[in-house]
N, C-alpha and C. Protein backbone atom coordinates (compact mmCIF):
# COMPACT_ATOMS: atom_id res chain seq x y z
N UNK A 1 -5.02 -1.09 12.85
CA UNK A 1 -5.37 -2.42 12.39
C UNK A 1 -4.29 -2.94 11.46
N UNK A 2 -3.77 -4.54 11.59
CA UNK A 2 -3.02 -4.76 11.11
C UNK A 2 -3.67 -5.78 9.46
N UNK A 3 -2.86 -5.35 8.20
CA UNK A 3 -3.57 -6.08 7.37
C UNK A 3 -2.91 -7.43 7.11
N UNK A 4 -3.56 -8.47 7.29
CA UNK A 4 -2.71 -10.01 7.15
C UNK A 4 -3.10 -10.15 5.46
N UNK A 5 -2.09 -10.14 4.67
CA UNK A 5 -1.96 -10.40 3.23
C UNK A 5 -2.06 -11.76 3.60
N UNK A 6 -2.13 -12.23 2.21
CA UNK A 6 -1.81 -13.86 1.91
C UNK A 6 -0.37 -14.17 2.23
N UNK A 7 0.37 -13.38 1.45
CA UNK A 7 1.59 -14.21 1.67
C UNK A 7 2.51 -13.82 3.10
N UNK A 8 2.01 -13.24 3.52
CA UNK A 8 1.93 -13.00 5.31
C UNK A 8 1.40 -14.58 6.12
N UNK A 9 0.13 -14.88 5.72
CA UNK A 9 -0.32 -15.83 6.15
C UNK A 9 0.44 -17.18 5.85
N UNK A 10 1.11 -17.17 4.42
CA UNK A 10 1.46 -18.39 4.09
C UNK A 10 3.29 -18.31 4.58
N UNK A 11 3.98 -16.88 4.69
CA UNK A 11 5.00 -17.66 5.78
C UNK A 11 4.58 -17.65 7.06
N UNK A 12 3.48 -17.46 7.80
CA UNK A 12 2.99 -18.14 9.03
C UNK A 12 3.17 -19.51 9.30
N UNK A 13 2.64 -20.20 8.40
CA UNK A 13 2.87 -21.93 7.98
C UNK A 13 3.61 -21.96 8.21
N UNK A 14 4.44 -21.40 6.94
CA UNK A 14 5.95 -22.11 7.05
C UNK A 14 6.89 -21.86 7.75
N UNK A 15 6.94 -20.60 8.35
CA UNK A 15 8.30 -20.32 9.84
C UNK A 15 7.37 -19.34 10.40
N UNK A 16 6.77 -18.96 11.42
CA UNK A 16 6.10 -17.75 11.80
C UNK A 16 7.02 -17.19 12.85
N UNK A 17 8.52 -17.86 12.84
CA UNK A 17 9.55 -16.89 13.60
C UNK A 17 10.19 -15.35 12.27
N UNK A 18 9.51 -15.89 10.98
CA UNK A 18 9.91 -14.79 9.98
C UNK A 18 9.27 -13.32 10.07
N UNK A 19 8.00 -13.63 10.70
CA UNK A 19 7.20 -12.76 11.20
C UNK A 19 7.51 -11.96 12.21
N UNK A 20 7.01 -10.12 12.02
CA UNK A 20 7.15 -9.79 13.63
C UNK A 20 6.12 -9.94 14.58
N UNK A 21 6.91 -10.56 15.56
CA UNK A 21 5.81 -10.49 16.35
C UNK A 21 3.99 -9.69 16.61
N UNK A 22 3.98 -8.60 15.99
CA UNK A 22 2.65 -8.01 16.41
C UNK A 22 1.83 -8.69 15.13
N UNK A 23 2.32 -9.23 14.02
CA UNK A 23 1.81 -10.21 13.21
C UNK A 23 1.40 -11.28 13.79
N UNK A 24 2.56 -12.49 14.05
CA UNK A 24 2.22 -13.22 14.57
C UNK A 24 0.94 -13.55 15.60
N UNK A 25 1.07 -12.14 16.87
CA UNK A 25 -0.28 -12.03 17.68
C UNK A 25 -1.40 -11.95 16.77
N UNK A 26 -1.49 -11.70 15.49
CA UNK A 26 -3.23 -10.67 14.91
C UNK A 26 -3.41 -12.05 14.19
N UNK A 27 -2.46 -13.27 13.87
CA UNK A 27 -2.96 -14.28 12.78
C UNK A 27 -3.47 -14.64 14.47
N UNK A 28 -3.01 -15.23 15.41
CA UNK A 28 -3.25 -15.89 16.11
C UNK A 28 -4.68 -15.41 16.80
N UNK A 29 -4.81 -14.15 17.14
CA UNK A 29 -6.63 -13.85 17.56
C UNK A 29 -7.43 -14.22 16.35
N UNK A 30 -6.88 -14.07 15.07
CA UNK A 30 -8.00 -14.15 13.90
C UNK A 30 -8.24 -16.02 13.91
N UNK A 31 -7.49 -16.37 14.50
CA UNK A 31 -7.84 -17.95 13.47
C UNK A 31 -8.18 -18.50 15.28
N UNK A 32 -8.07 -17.66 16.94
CA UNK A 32 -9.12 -17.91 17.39
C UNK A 32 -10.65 -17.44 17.56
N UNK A 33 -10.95 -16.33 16.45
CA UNK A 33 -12.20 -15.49 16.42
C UNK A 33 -12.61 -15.59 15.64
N UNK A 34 -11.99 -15.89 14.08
CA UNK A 34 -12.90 -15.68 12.76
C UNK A 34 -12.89 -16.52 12.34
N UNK A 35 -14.07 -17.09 12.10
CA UNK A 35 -14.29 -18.61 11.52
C UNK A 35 -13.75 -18.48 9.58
N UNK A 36 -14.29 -17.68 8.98
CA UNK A 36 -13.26 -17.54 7.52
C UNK A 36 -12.35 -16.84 7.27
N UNK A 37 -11.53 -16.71 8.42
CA UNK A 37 -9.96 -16.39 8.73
C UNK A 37 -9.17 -17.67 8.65
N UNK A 38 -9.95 -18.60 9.53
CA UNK A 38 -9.58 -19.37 9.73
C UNK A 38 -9.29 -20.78 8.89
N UNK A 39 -10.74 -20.74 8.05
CA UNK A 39 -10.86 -21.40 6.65
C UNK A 39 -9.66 -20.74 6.04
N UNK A 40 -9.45 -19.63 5.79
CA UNK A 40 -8.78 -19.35 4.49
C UNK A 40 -7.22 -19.76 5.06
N UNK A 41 -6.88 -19.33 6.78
CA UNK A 41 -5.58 -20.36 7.27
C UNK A 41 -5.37 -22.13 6.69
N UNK A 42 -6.78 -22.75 6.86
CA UNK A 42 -6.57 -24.01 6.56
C UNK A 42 -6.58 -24.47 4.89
N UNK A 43 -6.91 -23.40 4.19
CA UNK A 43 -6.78 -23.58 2.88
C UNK A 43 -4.79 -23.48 2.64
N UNK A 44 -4.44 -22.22 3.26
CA UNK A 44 -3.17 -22.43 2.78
C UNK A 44 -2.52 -23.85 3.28
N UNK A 45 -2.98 -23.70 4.57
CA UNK A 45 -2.09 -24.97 5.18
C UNK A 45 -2.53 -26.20 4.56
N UNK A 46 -3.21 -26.60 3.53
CA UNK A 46 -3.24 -27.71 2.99
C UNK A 46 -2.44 -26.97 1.75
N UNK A 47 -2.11 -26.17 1.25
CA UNK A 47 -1.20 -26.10 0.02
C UNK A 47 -0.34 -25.98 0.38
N UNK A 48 0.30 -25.60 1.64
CA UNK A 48 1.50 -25.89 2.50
C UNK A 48 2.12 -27.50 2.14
N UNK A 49 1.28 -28.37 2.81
CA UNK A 49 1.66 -29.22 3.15
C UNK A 49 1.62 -30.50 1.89
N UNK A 50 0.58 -30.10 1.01
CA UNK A 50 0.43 -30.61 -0.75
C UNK A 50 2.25 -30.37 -1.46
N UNK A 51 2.64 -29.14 -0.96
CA UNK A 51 3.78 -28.50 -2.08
C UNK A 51 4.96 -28.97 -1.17
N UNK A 52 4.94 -29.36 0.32
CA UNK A 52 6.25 -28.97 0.91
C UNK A 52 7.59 -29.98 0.43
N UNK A 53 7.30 -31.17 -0.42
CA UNK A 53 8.08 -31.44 -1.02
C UNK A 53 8.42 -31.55 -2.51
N UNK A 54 7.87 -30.74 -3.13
CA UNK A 54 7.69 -30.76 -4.72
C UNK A 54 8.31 -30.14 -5.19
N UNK A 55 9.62 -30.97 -6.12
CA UNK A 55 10.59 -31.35 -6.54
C UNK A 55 10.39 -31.66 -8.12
N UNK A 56 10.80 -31.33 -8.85
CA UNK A 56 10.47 -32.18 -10.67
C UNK A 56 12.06 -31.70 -10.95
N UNK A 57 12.46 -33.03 -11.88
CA UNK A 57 14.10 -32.63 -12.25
C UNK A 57 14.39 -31.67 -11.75
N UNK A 58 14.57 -31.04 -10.17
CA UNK A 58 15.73 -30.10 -10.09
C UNK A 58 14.99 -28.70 -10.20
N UNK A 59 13.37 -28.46 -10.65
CA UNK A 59 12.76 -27.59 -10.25
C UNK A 59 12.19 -27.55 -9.34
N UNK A 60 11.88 -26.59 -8.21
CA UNK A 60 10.50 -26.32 -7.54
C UNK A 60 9.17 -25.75 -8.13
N UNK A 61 8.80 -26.62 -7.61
CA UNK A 61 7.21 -26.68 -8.48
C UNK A 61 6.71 -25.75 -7.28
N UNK A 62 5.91 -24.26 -8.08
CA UNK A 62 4.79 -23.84 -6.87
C UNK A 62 3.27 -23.66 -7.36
N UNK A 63 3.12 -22.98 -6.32
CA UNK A 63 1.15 -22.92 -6.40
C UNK A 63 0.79 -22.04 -6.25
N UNK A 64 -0.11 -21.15 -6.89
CA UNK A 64 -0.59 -20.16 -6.56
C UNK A 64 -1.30 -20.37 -5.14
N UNK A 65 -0.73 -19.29 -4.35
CA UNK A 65 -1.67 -19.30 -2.90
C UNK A 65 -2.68 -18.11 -2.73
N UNK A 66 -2.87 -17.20 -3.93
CA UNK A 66 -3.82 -16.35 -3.66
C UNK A 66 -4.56 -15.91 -5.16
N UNK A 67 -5.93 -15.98 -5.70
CA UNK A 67 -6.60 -15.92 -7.12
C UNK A 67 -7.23 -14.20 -6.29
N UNK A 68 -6.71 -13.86 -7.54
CA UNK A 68 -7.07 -12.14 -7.46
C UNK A 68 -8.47 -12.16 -8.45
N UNK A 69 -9.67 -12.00 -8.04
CA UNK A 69 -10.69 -11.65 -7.91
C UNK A 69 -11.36 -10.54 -9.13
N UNK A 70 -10.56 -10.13 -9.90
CA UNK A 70 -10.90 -9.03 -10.95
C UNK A 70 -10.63 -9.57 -12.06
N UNK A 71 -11.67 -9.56 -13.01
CA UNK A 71 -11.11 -9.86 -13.87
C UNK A 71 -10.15 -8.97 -14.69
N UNK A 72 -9.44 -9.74 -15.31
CA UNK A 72 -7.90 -9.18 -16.48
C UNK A 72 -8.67 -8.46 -17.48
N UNK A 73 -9.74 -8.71 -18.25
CA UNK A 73 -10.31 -8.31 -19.68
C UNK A 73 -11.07 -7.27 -20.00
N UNK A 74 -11.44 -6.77 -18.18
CA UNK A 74 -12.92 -5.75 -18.46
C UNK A 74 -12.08 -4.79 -19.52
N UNK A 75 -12.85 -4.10 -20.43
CA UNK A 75 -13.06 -3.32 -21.48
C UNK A 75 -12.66 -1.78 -20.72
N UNK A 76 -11.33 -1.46 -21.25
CA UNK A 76 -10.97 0.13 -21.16
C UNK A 76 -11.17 1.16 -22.23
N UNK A 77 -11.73 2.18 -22.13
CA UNK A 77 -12.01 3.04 -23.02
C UNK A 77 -10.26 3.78 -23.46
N UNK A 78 -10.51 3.84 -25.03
CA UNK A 78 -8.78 4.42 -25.35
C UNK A 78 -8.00 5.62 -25.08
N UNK A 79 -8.66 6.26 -24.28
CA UNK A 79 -8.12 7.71 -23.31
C UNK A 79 -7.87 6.71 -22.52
N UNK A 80 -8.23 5.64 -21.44
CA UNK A 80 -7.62 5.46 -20.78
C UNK A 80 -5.85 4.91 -20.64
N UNK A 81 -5.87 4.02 -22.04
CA UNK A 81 -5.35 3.02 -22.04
C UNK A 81 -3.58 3.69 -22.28
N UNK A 82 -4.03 5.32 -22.17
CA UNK A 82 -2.60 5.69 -22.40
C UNK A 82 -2.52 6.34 -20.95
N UNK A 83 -2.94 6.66 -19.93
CA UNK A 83 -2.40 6.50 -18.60
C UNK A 83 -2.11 5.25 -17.96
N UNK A 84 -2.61 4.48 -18.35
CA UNK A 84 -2.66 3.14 -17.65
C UNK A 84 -1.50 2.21 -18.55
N UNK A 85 -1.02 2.83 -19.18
CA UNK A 85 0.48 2.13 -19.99
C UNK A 85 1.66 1.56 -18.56
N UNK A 86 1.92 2.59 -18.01
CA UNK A 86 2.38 1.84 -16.86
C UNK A 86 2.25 1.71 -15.35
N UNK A 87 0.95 1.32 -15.33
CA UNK A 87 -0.07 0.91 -14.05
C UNK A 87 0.02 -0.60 -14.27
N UNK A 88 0.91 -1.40 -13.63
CA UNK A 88 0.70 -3.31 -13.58
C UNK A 88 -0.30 -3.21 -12.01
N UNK A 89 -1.06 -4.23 -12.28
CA UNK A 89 -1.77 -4.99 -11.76
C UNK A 89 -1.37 -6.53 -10.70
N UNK A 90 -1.94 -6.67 -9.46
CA UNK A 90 -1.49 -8.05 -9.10
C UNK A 90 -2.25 -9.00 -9.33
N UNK A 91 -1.87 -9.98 -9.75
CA UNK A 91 -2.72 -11.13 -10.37
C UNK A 91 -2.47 -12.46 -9.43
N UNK A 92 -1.38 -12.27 -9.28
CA UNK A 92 -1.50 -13.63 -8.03
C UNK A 92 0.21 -13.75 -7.49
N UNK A 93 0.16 -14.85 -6.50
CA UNK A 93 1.28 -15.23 -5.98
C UNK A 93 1.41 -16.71 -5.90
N UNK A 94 2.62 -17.35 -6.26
CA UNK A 94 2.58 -18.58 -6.46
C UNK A 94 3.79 -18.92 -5.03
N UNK A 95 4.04 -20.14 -4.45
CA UNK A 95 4.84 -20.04 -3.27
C UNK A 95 4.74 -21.59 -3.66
N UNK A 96 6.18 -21.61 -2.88
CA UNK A 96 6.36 -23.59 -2.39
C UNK A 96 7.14 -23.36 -0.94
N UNK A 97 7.00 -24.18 -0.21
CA UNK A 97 7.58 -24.18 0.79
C UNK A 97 9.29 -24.43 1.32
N UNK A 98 9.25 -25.23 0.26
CA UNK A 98 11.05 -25.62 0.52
C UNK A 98 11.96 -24.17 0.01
N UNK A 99 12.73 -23.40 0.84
CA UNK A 99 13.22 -22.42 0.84
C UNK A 99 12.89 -21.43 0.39
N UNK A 100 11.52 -21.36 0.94
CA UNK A 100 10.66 -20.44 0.61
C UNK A 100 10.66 -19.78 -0.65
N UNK A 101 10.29 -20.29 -1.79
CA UNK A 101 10.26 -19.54 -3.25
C UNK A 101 8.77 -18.91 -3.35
N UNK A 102 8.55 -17.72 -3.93
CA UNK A 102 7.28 -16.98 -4.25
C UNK A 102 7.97 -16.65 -5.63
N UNK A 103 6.92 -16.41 -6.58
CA UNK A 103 6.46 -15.72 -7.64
C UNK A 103 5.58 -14.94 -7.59
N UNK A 104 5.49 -13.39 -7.23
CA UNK A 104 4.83 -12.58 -7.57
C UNK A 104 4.42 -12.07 -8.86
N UNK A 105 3.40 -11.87 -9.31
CA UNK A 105 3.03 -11.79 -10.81
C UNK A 105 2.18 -10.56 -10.88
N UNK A 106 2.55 -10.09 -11.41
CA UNK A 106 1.86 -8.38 -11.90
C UNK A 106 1.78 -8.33 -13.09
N UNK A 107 0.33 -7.77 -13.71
CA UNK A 107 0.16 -7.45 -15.30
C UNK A 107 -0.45 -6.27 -15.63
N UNK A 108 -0.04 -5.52 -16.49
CA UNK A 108 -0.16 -4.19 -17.30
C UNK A 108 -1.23 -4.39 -18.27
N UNK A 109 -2.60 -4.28 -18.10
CA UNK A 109 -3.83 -4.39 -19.27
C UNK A 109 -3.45 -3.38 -20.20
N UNK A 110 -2.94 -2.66 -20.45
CA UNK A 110 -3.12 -1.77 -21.64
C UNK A 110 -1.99 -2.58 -22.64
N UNK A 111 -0.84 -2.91 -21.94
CA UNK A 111 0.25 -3.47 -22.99
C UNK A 111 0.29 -4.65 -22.77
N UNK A 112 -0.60 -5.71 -22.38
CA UNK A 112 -0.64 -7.20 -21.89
C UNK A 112 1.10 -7.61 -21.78
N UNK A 113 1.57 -6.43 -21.14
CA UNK A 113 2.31 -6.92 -20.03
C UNK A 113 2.57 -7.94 -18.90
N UNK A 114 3.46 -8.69 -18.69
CA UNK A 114 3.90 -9.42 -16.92
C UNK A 114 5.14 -8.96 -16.63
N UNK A 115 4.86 -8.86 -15.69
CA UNK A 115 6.45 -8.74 -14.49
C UNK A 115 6.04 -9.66 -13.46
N UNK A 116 7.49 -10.84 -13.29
CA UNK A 116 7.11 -11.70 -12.67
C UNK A 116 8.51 -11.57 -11.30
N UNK A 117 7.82 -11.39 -10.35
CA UNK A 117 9.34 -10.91 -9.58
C UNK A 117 9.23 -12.51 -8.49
N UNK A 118 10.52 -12.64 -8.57
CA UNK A 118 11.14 -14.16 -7.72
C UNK A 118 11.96 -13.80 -6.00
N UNK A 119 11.11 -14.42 -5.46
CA UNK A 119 11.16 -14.27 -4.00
C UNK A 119 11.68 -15.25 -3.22
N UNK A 120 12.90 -15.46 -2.62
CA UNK A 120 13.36 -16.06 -1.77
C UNK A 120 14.26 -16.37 -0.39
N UNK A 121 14.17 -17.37 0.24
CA UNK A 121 14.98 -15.99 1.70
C UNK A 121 16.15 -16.18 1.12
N UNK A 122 16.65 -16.36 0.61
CA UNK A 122 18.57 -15.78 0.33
C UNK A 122 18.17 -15.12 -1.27
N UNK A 123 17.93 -13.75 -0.96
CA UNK A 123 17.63 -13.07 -2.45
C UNK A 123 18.69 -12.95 -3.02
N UNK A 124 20.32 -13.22 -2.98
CA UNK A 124 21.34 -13.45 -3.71
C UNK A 124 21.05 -14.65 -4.84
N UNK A 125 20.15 -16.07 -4.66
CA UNK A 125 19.99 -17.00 -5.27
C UNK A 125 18.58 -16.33 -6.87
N UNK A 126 18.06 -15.28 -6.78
CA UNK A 126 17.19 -15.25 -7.15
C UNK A 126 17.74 -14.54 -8.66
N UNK A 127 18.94 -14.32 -8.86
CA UNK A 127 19.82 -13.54 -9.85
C UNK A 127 20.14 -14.98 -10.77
N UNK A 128 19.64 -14.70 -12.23
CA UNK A 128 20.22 -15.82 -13.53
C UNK A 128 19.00 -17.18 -13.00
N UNK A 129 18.13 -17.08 -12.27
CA UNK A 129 17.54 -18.29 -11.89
C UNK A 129 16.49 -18.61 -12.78
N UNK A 130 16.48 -19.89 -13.12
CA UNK A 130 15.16 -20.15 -14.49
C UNK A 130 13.97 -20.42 -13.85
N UNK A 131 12.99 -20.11 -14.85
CA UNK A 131 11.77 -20.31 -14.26
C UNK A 131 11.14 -20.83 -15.40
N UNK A 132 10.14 -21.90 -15.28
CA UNK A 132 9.27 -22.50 -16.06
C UNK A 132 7.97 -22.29 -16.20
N UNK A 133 7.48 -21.83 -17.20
CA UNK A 133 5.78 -21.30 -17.25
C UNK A 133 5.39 -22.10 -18.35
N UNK A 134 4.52 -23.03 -17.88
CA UNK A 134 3.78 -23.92 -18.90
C UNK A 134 3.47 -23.26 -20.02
N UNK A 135 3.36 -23.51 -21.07
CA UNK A 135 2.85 -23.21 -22.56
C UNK A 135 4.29 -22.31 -23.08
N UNK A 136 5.40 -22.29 -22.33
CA UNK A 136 6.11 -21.71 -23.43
C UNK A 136 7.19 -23.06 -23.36
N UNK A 137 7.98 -22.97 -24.39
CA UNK A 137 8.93 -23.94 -24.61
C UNK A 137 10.52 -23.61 -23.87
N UNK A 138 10.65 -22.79 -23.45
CA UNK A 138 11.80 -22.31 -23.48
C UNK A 138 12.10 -21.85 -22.10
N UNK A 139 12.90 -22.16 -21.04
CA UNK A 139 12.27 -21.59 -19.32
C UNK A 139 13.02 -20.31 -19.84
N UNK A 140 12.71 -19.26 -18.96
CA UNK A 140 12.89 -17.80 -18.82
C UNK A 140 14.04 -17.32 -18.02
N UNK A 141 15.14 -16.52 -17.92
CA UNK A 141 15.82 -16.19 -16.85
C UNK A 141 15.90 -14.99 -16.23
N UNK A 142 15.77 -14.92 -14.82
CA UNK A 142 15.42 -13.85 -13.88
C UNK A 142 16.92 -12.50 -14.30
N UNK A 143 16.37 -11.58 -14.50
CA UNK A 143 17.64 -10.76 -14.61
C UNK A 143 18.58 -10.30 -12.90
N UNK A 144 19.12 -9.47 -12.79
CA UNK A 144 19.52 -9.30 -11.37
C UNK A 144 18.77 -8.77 -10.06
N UNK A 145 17.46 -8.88 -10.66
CA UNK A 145 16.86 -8.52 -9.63
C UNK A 145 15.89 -9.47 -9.17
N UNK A 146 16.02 -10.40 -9.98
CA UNK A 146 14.87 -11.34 -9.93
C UNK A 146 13.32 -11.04 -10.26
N UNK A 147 13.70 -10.66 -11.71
CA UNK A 147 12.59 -10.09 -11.95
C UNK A 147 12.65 -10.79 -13.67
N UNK A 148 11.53 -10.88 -14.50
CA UNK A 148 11.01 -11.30 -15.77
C UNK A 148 10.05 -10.44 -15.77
N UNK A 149 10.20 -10.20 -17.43
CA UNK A 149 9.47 -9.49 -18.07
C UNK A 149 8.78 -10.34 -19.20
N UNK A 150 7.68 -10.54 -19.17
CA UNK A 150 6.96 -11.24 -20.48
C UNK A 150 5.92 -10.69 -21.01
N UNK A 151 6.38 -10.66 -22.20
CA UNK A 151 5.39 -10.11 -23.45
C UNK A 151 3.97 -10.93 -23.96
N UNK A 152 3.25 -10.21 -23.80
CA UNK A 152 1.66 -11.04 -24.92
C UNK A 152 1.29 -12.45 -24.07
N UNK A 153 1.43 -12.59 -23.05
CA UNK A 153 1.26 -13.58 -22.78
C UNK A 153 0.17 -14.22 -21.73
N UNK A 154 0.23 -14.86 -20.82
CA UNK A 154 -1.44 -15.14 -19.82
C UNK A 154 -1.29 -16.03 -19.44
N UNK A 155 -1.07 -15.40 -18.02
CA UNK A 155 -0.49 -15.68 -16.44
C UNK A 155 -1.89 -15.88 -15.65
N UNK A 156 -2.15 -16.76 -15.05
CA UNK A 156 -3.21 -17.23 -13.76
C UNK A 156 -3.38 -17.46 -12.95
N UNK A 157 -3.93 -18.01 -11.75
CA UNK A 157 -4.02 -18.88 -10.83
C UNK A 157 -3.65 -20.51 -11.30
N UNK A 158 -3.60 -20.73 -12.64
CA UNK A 158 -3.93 -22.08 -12.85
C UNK A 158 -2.81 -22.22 -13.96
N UNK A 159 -1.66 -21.53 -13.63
CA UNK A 159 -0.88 -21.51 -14.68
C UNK A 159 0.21 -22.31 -13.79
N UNK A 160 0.84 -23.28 -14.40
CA UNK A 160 2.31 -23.61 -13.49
C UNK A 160 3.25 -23.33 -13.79
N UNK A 161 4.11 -22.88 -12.41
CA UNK A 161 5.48 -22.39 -12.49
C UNK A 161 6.15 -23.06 -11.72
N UNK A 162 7.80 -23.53 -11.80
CA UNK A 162 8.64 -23.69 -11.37
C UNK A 162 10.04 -23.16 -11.57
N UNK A 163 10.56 -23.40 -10.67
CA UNK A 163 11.79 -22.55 -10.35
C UNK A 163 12.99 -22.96 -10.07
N UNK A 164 14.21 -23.26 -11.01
CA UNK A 164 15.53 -23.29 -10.52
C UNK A 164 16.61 -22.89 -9.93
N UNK A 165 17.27 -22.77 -9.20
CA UNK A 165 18.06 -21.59 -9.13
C UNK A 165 19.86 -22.06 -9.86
N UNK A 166 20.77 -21.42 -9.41
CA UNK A 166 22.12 -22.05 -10.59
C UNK A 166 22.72 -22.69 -9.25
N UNK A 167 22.74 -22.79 -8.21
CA UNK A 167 23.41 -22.96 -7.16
C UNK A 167 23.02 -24.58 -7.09
């Protein structure tokens, strides 16, 4: 059995030649067999088509395309909280369509940790690239891997991000 993630589904939308083929076949029986396969296809494809030109000075603005379901806060007992020092968590994925940008976002409950890793098809662009997260003043820059690290802070579904690159 093949598992269709979200962000599987959401480059379906946007090029489903990115896909391999035995993907491509399993979205295509699910969204003719499963009626909330199919909902959750037409949910992206309206944030597809909401984001595919969103543009602000020179950033790409994205959207979270998938709300992770657990909450961040449940209560760990303090034996735990020292194995779980470096266990991050996925909290969501944010995507825009124009050259395909994702923000993957992972958080560490014991050290209210983020690691925010930057996804794009030419991953050469994703090195020194700024990113904007509402409530801080200051945009952030991706180190060489395209990756951010942020301290104390609180990342959502409903948080906005955008993304520059230097190119």
């Amino acid at each position: 059995m093949i598992i269709i993630t979200d962000e599987i589904l959401f480059l379906h939308i946007i090029n489903k030649s990115l896909l391999d083929e035995r993907l491509v076949v399993e979205i295509e029986r699910g969204l003719n067999s499963d009626d909330d396969f199919r909902k959750r296809y037409e949910e992206f494809k309206d944030i597809f088509e909401s984001s595919n030109s969103m543009m602000k000075d020179g950033y790409y603005v994205l959207h979270s395309i998938y709300h992770n379901t657990n909450n961040l806060t449940h209560p760990k007992l303090a034996a735990e909280n020292t194995a779980l020092e470096n266990k991050f968590n996925y909290v969501t994925t944010f995507a825009t369509a124009e050259n395909i940008v994702m923000v993957r976002v992972l958080h560490n409950q014991a050290t209210n940790d983020y690691k925010l890793f930057l996804i794009c098809d030419n991953m050469e662009r994703v090195r020194n690239a700024s990113v904007k997260i509402d409530d801080y003043p200051e945009d952030f820059i991706t180190d060489e891997n395209g990756i951010i690290s942020l301290k104390d802070g609180f990342i959502d579904s409903h948080t906005f991000i955008s993304v520059k690159f230097k190119d």
